[in-house]
C-alpha atoms as a PDB file:
ATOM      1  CA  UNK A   1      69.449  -3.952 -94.187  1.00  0.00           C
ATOM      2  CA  UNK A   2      67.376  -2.985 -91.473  1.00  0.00           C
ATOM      3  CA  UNK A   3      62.989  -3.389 -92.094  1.00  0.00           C
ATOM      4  CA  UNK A   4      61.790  -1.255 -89.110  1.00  0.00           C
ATOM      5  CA  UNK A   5      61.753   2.209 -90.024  1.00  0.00           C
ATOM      6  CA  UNK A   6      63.767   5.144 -88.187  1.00  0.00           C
ATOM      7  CA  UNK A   7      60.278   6.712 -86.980  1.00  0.00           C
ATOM      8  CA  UNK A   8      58.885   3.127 -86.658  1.00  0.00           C
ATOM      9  CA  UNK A   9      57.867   3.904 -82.623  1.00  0.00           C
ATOM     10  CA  UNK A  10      56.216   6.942 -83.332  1.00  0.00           C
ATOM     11  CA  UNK A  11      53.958   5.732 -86.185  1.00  0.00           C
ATOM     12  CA  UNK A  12      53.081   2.875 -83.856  1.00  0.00           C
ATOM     13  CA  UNK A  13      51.917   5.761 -81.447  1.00  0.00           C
ATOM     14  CA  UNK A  14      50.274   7.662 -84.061  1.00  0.00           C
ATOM     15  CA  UNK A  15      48.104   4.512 -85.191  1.00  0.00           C
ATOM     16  CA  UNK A  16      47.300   3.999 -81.806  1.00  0.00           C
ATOM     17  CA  UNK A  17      46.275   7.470 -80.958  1.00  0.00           C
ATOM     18  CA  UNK A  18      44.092   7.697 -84.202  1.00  0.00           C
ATOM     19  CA  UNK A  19      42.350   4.910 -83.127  1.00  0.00           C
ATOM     20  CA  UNK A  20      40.962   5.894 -80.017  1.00  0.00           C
ATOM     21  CA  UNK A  21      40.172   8.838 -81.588  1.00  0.00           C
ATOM     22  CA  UNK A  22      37.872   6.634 -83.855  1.00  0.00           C
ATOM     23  CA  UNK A  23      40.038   7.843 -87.051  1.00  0.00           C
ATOM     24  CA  UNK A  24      38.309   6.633 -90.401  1.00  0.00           C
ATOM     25  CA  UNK A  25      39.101   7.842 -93.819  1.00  0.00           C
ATOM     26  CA  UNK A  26      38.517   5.583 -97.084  1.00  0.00           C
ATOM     27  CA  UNK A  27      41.417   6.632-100.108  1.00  0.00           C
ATOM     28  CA  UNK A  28      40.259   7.125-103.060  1.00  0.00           C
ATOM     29  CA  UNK A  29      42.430   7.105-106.824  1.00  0.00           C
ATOM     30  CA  UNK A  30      45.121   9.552-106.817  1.00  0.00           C
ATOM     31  CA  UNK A  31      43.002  11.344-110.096  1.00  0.00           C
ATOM     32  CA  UNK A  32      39.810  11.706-107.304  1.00  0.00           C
ATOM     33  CA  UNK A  33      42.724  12.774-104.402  1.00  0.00           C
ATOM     34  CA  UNK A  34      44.084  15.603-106.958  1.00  0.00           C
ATOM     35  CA  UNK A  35      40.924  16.862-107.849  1.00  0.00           C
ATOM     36  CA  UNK A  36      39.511  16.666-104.366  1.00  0.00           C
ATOM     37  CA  UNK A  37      42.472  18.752-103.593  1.00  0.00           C
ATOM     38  CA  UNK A  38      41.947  21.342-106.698  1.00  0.00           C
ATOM     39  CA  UNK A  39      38.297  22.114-104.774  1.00  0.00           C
ATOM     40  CA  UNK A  40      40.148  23.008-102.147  1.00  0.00           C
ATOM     41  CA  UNK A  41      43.014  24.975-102.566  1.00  0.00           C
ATOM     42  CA  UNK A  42      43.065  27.559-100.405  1.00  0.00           C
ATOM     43  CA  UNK A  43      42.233  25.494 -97.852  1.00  0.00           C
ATOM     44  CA  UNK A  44      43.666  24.110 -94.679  1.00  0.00           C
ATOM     45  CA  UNK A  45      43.366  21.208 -92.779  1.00  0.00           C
ATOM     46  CA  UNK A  46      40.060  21.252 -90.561  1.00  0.00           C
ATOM     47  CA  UNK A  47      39.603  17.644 -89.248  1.00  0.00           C
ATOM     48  CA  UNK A  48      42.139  14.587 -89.236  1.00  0.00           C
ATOM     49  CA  UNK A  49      40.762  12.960 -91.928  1.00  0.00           C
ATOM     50  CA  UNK A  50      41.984  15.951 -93.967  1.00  0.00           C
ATOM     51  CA  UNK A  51      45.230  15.875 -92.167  1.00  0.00           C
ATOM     52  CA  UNK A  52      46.142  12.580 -92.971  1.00  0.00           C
ATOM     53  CA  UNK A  53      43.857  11.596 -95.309  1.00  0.00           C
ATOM     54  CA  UNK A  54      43.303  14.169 -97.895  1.00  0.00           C
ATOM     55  CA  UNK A  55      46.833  15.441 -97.163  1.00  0.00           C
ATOM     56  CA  UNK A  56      45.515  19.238 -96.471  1.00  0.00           C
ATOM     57  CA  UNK A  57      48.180  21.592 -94.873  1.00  0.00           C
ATOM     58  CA  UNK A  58      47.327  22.200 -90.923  1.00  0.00           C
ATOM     59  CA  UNK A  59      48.547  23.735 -87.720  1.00  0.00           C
ATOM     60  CA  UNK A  60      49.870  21.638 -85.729  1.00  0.00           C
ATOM     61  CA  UNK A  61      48.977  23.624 -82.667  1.00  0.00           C
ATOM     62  CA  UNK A  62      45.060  22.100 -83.485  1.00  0.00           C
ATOM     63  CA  UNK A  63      45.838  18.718 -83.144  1.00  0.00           C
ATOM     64  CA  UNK A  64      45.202  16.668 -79.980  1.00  0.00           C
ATOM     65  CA  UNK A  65      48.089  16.683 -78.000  1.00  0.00           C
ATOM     66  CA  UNK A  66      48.355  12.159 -78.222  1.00  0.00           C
ATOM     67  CA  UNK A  67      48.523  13.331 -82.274  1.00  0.00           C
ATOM     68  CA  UNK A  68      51.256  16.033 -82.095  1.00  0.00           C
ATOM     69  CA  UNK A  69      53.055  13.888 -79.984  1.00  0.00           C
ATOM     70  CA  UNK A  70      54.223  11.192 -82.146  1.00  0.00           C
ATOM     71  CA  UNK A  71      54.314  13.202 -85.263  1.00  0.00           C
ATOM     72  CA  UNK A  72      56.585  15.608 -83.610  1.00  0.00           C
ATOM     73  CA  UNK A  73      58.897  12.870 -82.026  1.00  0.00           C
ATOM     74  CA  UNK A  74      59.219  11.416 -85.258  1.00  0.00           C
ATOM     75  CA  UNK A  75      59.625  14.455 -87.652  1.00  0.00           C
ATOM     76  CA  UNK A  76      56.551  13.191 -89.796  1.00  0.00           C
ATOM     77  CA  UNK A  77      55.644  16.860 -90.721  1.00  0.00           C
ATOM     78  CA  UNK A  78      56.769  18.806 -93.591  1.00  0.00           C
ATOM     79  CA  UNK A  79      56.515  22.541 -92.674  1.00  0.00           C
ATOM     80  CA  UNK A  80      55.187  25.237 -95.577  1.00  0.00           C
ATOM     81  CA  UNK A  81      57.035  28.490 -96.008  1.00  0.00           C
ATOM     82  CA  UNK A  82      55.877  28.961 -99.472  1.00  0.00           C
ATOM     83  CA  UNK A  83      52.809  30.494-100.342  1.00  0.00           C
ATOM     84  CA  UNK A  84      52.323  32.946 -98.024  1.00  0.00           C
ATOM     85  CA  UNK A  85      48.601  32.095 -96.550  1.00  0.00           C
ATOM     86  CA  UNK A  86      50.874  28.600 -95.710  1.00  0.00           C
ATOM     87  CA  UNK A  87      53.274  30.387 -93.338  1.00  0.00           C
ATOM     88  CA  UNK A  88      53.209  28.448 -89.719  1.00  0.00           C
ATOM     89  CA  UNK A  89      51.360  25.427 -91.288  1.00  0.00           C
ATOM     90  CA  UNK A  90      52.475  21.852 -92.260  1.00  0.00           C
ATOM     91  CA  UNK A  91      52.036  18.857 -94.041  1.00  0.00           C
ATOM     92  CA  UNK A  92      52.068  15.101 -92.703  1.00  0.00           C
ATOM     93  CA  UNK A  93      54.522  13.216 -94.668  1.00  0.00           C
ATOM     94  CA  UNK A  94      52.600  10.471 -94.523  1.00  0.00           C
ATOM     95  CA  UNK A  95      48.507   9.675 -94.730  1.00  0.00           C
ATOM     96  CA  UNK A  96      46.209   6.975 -92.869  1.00  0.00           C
ATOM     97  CA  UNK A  97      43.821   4.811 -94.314  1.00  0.00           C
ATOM     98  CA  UNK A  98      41.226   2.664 -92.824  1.00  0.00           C
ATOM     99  CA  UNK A  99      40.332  -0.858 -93.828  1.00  0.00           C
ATOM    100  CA  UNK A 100      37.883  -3.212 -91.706  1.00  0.00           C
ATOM    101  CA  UNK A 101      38.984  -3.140 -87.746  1.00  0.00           C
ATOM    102  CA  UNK A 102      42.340  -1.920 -88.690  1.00  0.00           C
ATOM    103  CA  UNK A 103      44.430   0.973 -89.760  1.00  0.00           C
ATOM    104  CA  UNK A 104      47.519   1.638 -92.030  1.00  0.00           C
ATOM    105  CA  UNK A 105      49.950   4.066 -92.588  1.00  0.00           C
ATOM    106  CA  UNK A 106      51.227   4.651 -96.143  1.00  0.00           C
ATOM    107  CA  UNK A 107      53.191   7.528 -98.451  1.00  0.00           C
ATOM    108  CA  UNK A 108      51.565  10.966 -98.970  1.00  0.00           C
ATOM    109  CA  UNK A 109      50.311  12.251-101.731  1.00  0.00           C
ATOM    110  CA  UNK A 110      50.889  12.520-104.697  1.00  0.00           C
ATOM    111  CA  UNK A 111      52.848   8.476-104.883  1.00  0.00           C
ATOM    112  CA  UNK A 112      55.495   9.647-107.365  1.00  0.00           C
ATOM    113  CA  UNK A 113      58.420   8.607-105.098  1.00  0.00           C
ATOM    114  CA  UNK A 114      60.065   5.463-106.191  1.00  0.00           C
ATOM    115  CA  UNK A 115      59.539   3.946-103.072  1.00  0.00           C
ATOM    116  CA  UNK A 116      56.472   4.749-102.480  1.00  0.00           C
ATOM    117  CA  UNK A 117      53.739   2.797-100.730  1.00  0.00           C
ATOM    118  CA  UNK A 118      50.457   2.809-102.363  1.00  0.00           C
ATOM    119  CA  UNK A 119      47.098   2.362-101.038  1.00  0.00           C
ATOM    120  CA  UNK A 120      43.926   2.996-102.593  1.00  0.00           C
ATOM    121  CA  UNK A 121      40.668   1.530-103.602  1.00  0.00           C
ATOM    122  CA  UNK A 122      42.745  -1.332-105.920  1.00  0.00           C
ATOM    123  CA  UNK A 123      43.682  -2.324-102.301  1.00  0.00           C
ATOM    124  CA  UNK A 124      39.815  -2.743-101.004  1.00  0.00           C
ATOM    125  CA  UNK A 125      39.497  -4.374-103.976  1.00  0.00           C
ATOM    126  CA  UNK A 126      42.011  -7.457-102.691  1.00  0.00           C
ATOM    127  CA  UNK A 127      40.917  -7.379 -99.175  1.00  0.00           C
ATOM    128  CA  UNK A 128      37.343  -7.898-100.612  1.00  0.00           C
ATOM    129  CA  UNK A 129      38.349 -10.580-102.420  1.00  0.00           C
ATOM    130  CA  UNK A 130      40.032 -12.305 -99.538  1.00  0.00           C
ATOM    131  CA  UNK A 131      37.583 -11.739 -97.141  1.00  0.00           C
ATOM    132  CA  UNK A 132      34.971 -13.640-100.092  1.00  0.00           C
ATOM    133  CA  UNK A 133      37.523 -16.666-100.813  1.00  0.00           C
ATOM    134  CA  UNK A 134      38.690 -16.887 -97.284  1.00  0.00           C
ATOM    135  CA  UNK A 135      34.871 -16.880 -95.468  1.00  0.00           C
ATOM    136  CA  UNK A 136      33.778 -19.403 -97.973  1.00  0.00           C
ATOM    137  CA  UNK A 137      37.035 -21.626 -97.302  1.00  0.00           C
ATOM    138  CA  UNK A 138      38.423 -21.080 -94.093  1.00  0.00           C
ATOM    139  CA  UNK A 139      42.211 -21.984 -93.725  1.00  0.00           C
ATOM    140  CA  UNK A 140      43.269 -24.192 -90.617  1.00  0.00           C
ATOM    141  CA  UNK A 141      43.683 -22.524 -87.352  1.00  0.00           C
ATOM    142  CA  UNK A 142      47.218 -22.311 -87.166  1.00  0.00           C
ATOM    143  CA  UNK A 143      48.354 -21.816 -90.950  1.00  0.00           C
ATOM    144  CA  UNK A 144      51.434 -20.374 -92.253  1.00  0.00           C
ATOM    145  CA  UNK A 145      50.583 -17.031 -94.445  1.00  0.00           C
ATOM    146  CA  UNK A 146      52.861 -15.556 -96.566  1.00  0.00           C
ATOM    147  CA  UNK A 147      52.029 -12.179 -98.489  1.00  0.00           C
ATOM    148  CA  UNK A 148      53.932 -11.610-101.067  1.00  0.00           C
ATOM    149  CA  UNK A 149      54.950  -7.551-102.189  1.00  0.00           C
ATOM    150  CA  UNK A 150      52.937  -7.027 -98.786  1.00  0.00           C
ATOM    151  CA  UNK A 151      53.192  -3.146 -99.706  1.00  0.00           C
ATOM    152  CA  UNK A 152      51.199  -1.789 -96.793  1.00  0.00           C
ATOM    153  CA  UNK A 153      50.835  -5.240 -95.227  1.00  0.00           C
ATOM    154  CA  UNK A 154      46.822  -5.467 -96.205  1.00  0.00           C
ATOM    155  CA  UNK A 155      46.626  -8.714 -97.885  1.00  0.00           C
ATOM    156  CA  UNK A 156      48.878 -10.296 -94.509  1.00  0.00           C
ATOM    157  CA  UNK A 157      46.365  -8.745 -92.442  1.00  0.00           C
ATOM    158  CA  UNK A 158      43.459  -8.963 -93.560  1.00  0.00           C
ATOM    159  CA  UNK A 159      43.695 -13.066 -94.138  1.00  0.00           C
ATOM    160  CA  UNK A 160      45.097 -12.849 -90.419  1.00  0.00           C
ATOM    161  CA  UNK A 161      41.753 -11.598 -89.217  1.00  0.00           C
ATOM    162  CA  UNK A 162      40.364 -15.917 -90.524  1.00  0.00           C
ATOM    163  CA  UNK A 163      42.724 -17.527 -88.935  1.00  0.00           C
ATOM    164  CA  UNK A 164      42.950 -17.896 -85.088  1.00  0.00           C
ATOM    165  CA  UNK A 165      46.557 -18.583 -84.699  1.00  0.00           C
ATOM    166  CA  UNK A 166      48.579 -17.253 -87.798  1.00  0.00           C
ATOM    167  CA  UNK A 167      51.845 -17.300 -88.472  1.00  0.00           C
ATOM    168  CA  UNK A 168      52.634 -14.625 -90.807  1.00  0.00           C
ATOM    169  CA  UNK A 169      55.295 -13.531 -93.100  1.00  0.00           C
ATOM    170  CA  UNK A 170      55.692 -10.352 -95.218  1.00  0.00           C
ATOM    171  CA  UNK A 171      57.523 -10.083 -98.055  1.00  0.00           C
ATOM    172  CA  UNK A 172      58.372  -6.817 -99.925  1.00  0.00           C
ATOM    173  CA  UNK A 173      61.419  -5.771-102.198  1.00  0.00           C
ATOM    174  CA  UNK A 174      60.614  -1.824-101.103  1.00  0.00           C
ATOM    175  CA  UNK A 175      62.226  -1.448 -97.168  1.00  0.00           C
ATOM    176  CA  UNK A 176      60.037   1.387 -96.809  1.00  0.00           C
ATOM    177  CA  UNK A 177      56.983  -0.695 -97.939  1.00  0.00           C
ATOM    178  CA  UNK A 178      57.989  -3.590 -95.943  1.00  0.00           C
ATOM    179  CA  UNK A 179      58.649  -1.293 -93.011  1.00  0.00           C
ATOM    180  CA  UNK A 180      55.059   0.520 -93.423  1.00  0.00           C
ATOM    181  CA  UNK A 181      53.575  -3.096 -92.838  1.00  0.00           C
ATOM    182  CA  UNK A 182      55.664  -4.328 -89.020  1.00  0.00           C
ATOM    183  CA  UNK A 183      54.507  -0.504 -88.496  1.00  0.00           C
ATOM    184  CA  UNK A 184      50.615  -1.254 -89.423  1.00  0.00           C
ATOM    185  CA  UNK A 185      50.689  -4.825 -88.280  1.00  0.00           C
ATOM    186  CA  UNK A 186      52.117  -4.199 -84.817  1.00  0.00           C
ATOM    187  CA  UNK A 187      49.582  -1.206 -84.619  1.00  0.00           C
ATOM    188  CA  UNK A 188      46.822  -3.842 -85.054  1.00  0.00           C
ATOM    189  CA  UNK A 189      48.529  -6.555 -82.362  1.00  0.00           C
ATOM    190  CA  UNK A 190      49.935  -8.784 -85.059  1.00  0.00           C
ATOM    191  CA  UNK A 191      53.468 -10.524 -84.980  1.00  0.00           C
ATOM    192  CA  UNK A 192      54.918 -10.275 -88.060  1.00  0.00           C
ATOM    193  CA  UNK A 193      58.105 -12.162 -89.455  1.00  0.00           C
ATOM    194  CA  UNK A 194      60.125  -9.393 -92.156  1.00  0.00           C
ATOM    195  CA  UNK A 195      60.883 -11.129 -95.648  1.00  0.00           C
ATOM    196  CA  UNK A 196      63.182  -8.003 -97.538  1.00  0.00           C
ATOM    197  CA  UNK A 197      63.670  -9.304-101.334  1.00  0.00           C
ATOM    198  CA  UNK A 198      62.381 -10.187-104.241  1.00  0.00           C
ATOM    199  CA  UNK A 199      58.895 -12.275-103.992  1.00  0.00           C
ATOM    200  CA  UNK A 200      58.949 -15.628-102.942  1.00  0.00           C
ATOM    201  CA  UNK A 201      62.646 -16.761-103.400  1.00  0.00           C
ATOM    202  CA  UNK A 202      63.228 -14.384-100.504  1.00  0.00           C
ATOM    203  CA  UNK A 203      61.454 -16.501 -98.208  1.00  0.00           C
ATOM    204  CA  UNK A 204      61.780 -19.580 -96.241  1.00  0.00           C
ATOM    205  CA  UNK A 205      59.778 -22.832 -96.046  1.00  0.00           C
ATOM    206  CA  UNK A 206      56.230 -23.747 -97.361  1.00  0.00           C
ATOM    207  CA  UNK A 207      52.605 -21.845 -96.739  1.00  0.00           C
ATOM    208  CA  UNK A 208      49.115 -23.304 -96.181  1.00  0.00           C
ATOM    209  CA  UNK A 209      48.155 -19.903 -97.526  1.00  0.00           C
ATOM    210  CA  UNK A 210      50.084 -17.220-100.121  1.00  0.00           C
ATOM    211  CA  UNK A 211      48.516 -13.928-100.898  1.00  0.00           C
ATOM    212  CA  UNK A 212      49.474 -11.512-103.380  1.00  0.00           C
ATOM    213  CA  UNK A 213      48.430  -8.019-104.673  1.00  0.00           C
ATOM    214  CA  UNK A 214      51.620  -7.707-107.642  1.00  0.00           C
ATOM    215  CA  UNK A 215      52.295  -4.309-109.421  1.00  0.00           C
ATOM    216  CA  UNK A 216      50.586  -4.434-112.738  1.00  0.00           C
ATOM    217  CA  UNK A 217      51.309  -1.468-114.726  1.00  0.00           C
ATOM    218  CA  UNK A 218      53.417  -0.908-117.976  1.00  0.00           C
ATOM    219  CA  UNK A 219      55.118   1.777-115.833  1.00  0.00           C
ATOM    220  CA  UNK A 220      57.870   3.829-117.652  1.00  0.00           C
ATOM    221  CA  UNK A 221      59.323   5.393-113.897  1.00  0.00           C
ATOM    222  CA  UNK A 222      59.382   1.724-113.135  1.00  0.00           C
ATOM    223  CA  UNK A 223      57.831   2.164-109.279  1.00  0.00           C
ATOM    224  CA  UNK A 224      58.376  -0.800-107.260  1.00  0.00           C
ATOM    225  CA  UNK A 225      54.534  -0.197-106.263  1.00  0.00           C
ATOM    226  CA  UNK A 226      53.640   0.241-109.839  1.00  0.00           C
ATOM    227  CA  UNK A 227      55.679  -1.400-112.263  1.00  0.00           C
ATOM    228  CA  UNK A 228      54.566  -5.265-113.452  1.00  0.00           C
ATOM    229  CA  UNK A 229      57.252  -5.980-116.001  1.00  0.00           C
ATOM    230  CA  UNK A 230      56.719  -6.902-119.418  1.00  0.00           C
ATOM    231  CA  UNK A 231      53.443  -8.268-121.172  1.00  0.00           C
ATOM    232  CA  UNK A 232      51.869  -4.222-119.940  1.00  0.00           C
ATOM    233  CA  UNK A 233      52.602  -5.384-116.799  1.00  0.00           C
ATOM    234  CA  UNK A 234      51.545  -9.029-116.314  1.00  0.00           C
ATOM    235  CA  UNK A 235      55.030 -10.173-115.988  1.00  0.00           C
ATOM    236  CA  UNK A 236      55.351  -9.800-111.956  1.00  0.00           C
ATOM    237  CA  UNK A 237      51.948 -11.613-111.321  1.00  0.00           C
ATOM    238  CA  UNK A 238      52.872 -14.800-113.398  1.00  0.00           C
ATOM    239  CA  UNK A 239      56.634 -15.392-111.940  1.00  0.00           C
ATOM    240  CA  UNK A 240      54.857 -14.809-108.058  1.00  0.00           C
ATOM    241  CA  UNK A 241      52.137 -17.082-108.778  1.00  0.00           C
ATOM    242  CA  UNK A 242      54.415 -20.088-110.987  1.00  0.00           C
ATOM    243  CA  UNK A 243      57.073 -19.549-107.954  1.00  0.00           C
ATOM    244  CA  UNK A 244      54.266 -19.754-104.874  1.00  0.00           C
ATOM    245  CA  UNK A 245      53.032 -23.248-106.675  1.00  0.00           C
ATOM    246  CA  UNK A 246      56.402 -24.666-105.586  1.00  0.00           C
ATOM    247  CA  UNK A 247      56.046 -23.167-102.204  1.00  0.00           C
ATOM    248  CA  UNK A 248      52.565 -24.483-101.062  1.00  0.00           C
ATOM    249  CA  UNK A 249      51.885 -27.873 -98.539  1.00  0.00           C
ATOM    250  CA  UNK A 250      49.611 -29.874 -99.486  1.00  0.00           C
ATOM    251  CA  UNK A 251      46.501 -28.289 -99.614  1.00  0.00           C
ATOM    252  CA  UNK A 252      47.466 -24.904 -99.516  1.00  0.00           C
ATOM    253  CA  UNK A 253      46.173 -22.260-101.250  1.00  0.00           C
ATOM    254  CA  UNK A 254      47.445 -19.101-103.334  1.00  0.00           C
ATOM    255  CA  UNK A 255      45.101 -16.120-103.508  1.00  0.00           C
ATOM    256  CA  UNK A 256      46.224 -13.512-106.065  1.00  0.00           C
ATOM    257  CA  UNK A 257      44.576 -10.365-107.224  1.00  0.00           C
ATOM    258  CA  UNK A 258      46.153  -8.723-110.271  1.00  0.00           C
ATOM    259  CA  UNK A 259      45.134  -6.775-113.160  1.00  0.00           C
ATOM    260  CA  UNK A 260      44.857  -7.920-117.039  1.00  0.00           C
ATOM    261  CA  UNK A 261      45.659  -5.892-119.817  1.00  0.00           C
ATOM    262  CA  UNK A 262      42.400  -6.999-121.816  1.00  0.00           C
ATOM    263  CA  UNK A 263      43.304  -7.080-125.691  1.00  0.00           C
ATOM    264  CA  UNK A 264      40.563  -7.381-128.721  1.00  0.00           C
ATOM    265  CA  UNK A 265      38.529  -9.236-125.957  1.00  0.00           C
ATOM    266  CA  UNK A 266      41.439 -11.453-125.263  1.00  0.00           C
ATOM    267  CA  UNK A 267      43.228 -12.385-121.980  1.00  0.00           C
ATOM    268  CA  UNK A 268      46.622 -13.438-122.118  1.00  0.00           C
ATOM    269  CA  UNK A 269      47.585 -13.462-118.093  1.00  0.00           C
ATOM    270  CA  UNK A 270      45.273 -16.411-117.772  1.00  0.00           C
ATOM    271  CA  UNK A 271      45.865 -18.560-121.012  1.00  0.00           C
ATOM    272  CA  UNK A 272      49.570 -18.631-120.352  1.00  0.00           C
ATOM    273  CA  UNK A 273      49.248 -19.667-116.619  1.00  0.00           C
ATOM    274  CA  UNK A 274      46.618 -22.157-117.629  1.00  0.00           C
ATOM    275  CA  UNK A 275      49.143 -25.284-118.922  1.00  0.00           C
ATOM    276  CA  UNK A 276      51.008 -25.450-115.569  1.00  0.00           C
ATOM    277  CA  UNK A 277      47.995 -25.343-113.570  1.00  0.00           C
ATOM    278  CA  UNK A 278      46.409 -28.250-115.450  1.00  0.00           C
ATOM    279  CA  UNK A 279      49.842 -29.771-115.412  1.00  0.00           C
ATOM    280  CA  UNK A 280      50.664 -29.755-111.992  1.00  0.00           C
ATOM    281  CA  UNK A 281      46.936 -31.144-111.176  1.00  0.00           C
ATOM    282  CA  UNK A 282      46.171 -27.981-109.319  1.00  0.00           C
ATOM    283  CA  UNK A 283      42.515 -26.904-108.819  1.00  0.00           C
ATOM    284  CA  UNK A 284      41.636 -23.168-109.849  1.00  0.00           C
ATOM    285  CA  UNK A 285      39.195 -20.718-110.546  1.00  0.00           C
ATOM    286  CA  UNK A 286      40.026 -17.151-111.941  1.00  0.00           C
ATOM    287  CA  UNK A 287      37.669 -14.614-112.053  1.00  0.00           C
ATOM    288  CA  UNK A 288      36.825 -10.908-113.266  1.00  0.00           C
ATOM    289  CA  UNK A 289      36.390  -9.183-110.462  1.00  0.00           C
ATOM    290  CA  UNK A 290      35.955  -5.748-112.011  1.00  0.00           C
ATOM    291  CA  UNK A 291      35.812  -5.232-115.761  1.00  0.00           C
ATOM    292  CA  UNK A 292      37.344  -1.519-115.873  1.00  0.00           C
ATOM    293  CA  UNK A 293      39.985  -0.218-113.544  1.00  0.00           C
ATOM    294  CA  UNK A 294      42.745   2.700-114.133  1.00  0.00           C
ATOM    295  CA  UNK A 295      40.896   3.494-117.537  1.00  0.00           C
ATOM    296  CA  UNK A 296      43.036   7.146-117.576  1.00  0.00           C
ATOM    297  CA  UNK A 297      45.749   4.502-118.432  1.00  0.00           C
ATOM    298  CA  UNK A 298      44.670   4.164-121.717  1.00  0.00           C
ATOM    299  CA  UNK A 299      45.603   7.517-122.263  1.00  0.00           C
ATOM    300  CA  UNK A 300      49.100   6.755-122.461  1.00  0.00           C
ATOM    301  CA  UNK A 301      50.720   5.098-126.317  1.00  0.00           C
ATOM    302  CA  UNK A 302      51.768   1.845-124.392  1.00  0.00           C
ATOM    303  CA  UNK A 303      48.027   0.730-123.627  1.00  0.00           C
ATOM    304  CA  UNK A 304      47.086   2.052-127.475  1.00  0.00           C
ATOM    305  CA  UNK A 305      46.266  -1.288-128.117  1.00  0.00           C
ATOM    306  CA  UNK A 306      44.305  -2.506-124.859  1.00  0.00           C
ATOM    307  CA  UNK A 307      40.629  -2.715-124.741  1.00  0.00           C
ATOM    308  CA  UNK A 308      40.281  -2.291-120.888  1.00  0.00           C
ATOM    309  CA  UNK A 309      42.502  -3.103-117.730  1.00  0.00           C
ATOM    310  CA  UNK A 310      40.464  -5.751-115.730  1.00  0.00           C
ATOM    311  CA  UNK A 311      40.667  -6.801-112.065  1.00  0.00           C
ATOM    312  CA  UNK A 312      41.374 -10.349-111.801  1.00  0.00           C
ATOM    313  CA  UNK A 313      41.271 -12.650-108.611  1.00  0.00           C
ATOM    314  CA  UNK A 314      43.365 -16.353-109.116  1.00  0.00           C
ATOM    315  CA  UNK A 315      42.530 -19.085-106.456  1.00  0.00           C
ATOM    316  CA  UNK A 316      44.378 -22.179-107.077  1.00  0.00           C
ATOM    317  CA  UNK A 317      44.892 -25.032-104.297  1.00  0.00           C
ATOM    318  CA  UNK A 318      47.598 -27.825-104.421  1.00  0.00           C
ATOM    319  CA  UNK A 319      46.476 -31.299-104.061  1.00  0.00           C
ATOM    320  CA  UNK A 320      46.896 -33.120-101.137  1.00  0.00           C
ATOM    321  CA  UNK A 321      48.301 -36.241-102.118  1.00  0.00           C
END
């Protein structure tokens, strides 16, 4: 199965043509997205950022002709028949996010596709986090990076931006994720090696560096994006992080950002990783990076029981000798 996608030239264009346009647009959680949108119902796109960032309908006649381009040669618009003060207009079927230097190209909203690609501020979240561990503990100049459900292709990326000579591979089991990142990675002048399957038995050799952002929901639609298998979604995180021990050289390091089901102040994600850490002689640290994220989850019977979901960042390095 091919990675690049069918449109895969034209989104390169598009990225390129947003950026000299000095494109920026932070994405917020689809609950602050749908009722940004319910403020403004009736109306229609006035600015890119509301083209592909909040999603608004828009003529394409208004865009800058390096915009309309690409979107036209790659059928990224959806038109609007239906209601009639949306005759003539259209939607992007796609939005842009910026992040640091760089931007990326991920599914429109609302994410309710199983393949979709999600970005959103869980994502800033991670690159923060790498940017901290990865400024404080620079990897060598020409390491091997590996991230692992790449999604978007942020956590590859963004750990790119420390090391002068990387050599990077992305891993996703979504092709249209996995696609999304050779998309924003070429956009951003990085050569990218395609991993397409499951985590890290879908890839070859050893890393100096693994980076992960897993799915961590309890996720009934099960959404490759979304879904973090069993334990309310901690599942996912614990088999990537127990398989990228195995797959680090000496001295490498894993950086994973997840999020913990917290229950009657307990944390289970941690205490069940913590015997083969200690056994393998690994040094760690685990911290809470934020204490309350996706709180509407609670809302639904599986997370009856849960006190809070917490953001969680794992560093653990493999010893040398």
């Amino acid at each position: 199965m091919t990675t690049r996608l069918p449109h895969h030239a034209a989104l390169v264009e598009l990225l390129t043509a947003l950026r000299g346009l000095d494109y920026r647009f932070v994405t917020p959680t689809p609950l602050t997205h749908q009722r940004w949108l319910a403020n403004h119902a009736s109306q229609r796109a006035g600015s890119l950022r509301e083209v592909f960032g909040w999603n608004l309908p828009f003529d394409p006649a208004t865009l800058p002709p390096e915009v309309r381009a690409p979107l036209q040669a790659g059928a990224l618009v959806h038109p609007l028949d239906q209601p009639q003060q949306h005759r003539g207009l259209a939607r992007a079927a796609l939005r842009v996010s910026s992040l640091g230097p760089d931007l990326y190209v991920h599914s429109p909203f609302p994410t309710d596709q199983a393949d979709a690609v999600f970005f959103g501020p869980d994502t800033y979240r991670f690159a923060r986090f790498l940017d901290h561990q990865l400024a404080a503990a620079p990897p060598a100049p020409e390491s091997r990076l590996l991230d692992v459900g790449c999604g978007s292709g942020v956590g590859g990326m963004v750990a790119a931006h420390h090391v002068p000579r990387p050599a990077v591979v992305m891993n996703d089991i979504n092709p249209v994720a996995l696609g999304h990142a050779l998309v924003n990675a070429e956009a951003a002048g990085l050569a990218v090696k395609p991993a397409l399957g499951d985590a890290v038995s879908a890839c070859d050799g050893d890393f100096d560096l693994i980076v992960c952002n897993p799915p961590y929901m309890a996720d009934e639609a099960a959404r490759a994006y979304r879904d973090g298998g069993a334990g309310l979604g901690r599942a996912l995180a614990q088999r990537i992080a127990l398989q990228s021990l195995e797959r680090l050289r000496p001295g490498g390091r894993l950086l994973l950002y997840t999020g913990v089901a917290i229950l009657d102040g307990y944390d289970p994600f941690i205490d069940e990783l913590r015997p083969p850490l200690d056994a393998g002689g690994f040094a760690w640290a685990y911290e809470e990076l934020d204490p309350d994220v996706f709180g509407e989850e609670l809302e639904r019977p599986a997370y009856a029981g849960v006190d809070r979901i917490a953001a969680v960042g794992l560093s653990v390095t493999r010893p040398r000798a």
